[in-house]
C-alpha atoms as a PDB file:
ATOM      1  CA  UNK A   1      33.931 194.542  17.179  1.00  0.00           C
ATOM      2  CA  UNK A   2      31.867 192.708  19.501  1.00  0.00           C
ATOM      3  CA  UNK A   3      33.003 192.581  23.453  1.00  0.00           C
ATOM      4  CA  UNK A   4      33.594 188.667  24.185  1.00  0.00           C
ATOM      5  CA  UNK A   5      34.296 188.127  27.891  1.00  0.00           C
ATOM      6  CA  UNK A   6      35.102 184.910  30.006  1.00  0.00           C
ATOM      7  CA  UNK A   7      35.727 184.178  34.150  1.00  0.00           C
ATOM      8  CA  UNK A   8      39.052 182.314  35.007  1.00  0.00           C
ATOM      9  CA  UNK A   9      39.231 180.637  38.563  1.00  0.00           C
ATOM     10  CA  UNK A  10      43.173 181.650  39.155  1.00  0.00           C
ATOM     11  CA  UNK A  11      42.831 179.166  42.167  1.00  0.00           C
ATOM     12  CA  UNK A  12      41.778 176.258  39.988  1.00  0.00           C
ATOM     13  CA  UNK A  13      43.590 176.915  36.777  1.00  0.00           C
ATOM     14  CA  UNK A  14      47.382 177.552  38.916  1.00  0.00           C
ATOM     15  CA  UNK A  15      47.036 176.775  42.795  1.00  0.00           C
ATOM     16  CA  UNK A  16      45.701 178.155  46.129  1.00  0.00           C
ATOM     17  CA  UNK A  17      48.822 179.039  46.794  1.00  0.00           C
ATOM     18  CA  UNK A  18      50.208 182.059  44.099  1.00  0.00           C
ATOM     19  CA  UNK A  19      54.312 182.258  43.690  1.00  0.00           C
ATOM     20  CA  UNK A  20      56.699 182.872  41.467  1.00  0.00           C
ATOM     21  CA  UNK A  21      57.221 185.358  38.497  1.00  0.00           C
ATOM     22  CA  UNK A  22      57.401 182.855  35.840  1.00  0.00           C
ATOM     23  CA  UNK A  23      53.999 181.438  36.380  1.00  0.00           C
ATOM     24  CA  UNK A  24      52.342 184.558  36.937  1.00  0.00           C
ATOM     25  CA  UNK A  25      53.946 185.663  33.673  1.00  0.00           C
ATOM     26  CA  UNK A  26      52.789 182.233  31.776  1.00  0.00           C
ATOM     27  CA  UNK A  27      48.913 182.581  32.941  1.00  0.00           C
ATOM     28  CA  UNK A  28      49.212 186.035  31.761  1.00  0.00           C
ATOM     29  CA  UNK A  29      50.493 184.323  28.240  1.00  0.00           C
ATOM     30  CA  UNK A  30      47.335 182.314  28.087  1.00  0.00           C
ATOM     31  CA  UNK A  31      44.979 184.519  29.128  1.00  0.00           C
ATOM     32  CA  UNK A  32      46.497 187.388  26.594  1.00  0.00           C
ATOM     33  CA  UNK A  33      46.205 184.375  23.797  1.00  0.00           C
ATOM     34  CA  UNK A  34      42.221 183.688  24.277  1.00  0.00           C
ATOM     35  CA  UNK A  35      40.062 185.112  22.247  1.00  0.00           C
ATOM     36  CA  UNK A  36      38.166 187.666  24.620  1.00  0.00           C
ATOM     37  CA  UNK A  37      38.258 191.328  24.868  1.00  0.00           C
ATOM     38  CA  UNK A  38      37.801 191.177  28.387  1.00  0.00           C
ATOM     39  CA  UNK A  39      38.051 188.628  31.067  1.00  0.00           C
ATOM     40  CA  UNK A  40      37.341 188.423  34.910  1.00  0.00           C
ATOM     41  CA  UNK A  41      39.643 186.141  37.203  1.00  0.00           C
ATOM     42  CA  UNK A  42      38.418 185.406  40.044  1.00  0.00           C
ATOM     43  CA  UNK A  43      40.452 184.580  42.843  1.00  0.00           C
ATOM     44  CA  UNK A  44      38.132 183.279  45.400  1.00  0.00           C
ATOM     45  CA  UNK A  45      40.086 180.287  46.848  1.00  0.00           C
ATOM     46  CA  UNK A  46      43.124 182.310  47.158  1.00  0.00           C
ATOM     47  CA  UNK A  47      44.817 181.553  49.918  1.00  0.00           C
ATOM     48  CA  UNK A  48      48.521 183.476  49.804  1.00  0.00           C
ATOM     49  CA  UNK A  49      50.393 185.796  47.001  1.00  0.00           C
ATOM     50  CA  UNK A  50      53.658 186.217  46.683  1.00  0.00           C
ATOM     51  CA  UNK A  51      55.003 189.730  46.037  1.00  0.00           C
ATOM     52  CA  UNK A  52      56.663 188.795  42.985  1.00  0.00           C
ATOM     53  CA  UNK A  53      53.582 187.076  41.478  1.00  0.00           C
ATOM     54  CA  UNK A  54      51.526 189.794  42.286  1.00  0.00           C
ATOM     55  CA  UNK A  55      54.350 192.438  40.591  1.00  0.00           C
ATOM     56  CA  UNK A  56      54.341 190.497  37.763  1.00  0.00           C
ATOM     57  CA  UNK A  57      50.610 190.084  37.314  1.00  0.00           C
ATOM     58  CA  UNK A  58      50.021 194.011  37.947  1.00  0.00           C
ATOM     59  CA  UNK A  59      52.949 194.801  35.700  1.00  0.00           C
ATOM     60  CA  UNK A  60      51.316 192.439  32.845  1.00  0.00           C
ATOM     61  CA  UNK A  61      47.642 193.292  33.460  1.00  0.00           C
ATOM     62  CA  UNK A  62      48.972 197.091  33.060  1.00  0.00           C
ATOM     63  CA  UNK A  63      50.512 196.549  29.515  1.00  0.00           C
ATOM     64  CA  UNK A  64      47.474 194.324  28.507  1.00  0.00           C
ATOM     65  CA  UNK A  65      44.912 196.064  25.702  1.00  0.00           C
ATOM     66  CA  UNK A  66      42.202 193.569  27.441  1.00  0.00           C
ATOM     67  CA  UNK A  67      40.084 194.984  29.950  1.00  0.00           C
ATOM     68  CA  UNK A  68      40.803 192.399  32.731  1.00  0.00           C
ATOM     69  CA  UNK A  69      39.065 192.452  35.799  1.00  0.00           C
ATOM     70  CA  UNK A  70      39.171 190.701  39.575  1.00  0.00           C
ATOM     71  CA  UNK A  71      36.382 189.555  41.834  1.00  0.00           C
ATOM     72  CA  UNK A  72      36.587 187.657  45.090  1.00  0.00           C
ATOM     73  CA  UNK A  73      39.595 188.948  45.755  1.00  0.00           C
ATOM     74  CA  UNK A  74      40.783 187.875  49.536  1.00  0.00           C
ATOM     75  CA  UNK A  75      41.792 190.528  52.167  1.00  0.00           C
ATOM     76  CA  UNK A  76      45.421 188.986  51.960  1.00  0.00           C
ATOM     77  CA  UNK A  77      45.832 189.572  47.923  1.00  0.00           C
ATOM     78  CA  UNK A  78      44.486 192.631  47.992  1.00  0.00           C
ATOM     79  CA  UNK A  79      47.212 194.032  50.770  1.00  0.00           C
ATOM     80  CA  UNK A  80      49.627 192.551  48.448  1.00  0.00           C
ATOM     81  CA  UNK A  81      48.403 194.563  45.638  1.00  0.00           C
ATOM     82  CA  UNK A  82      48.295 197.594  47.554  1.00  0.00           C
ATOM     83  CA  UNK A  83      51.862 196.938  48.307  1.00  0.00           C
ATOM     84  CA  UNK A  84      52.592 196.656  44.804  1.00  0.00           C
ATOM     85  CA  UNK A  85      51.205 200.023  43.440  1.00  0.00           C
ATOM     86  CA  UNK A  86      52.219 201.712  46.435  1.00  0.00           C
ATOM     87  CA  UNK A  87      56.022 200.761  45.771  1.00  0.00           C
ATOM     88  CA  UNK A  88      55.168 201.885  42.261  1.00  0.00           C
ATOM     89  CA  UNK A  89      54.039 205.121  43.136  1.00  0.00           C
ATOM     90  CA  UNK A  90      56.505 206.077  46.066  1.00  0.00           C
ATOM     91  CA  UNK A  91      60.104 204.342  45.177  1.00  0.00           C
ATOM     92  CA  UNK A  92      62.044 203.525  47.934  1.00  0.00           C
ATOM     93  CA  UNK A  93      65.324 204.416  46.885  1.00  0.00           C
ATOM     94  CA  UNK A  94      64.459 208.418  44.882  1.00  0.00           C
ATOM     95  CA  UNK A  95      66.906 209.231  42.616  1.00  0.00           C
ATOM     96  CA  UNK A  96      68.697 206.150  42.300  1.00  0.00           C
ATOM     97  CA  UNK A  97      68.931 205.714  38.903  1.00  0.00           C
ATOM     98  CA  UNK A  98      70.012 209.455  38.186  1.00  0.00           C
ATOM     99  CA  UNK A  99      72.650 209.102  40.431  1.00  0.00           C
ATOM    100  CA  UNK A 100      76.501 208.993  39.316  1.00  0.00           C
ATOM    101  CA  UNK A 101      78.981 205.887  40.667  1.00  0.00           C
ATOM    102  CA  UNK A 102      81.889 207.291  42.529  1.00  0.00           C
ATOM    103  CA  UNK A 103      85.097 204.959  42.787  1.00  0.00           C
ATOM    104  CA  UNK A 104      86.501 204.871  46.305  1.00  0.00           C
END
């Protein structure tokens, strides 16, 4: 199988401005429905994130069999991405979901 790639401009295909979960799940629809093996967005215009766009994005691009890629990333998204996989990593709340309900 041959390696077909493409570049996506996130900033002109959605917005400058990057919210909500839904839309970061669609673009991850269409970009999952091309027919590339591997595909670079770039995000150079970029101007804010939110934190659940950028969940959702990480979350997809981490399920994803394509080999996806970012360049031009601004200082801004990229803080928001450490964020992200840092949360992932280091839960807040340890044990949470092993713990028992007690009635009071």
């Amino acid at each position: 199988m041959s390696m077909s790639s493409c570049e996506i401009s996130i900033a002109h295909t959605l917005s400058r401005d990057l919210a909500l979960r839904d839309v970061a799940s669609s673009f991850m629809d269409r970009i999952e429905a091309r027919n590339h093996t591997e595909v670079t967005i770039d995000f150079a215009g970029v101007e804010t994130i939110t934190r659940s766009f950028a969940h959702e994005y990480l979350t997809r691009k981490a399920r994803s069999s394509l080999i996806i890629r970012e360049v031009n990333v601004p200082n801004d998204v990229a803080r928001m991405f450490k964020v992200i996989e840092h949360s992932e990593r280091n839960p807040r709340f340890e044990g949470l979901r092993t713990s028992k309900a007690i009635l009071l």
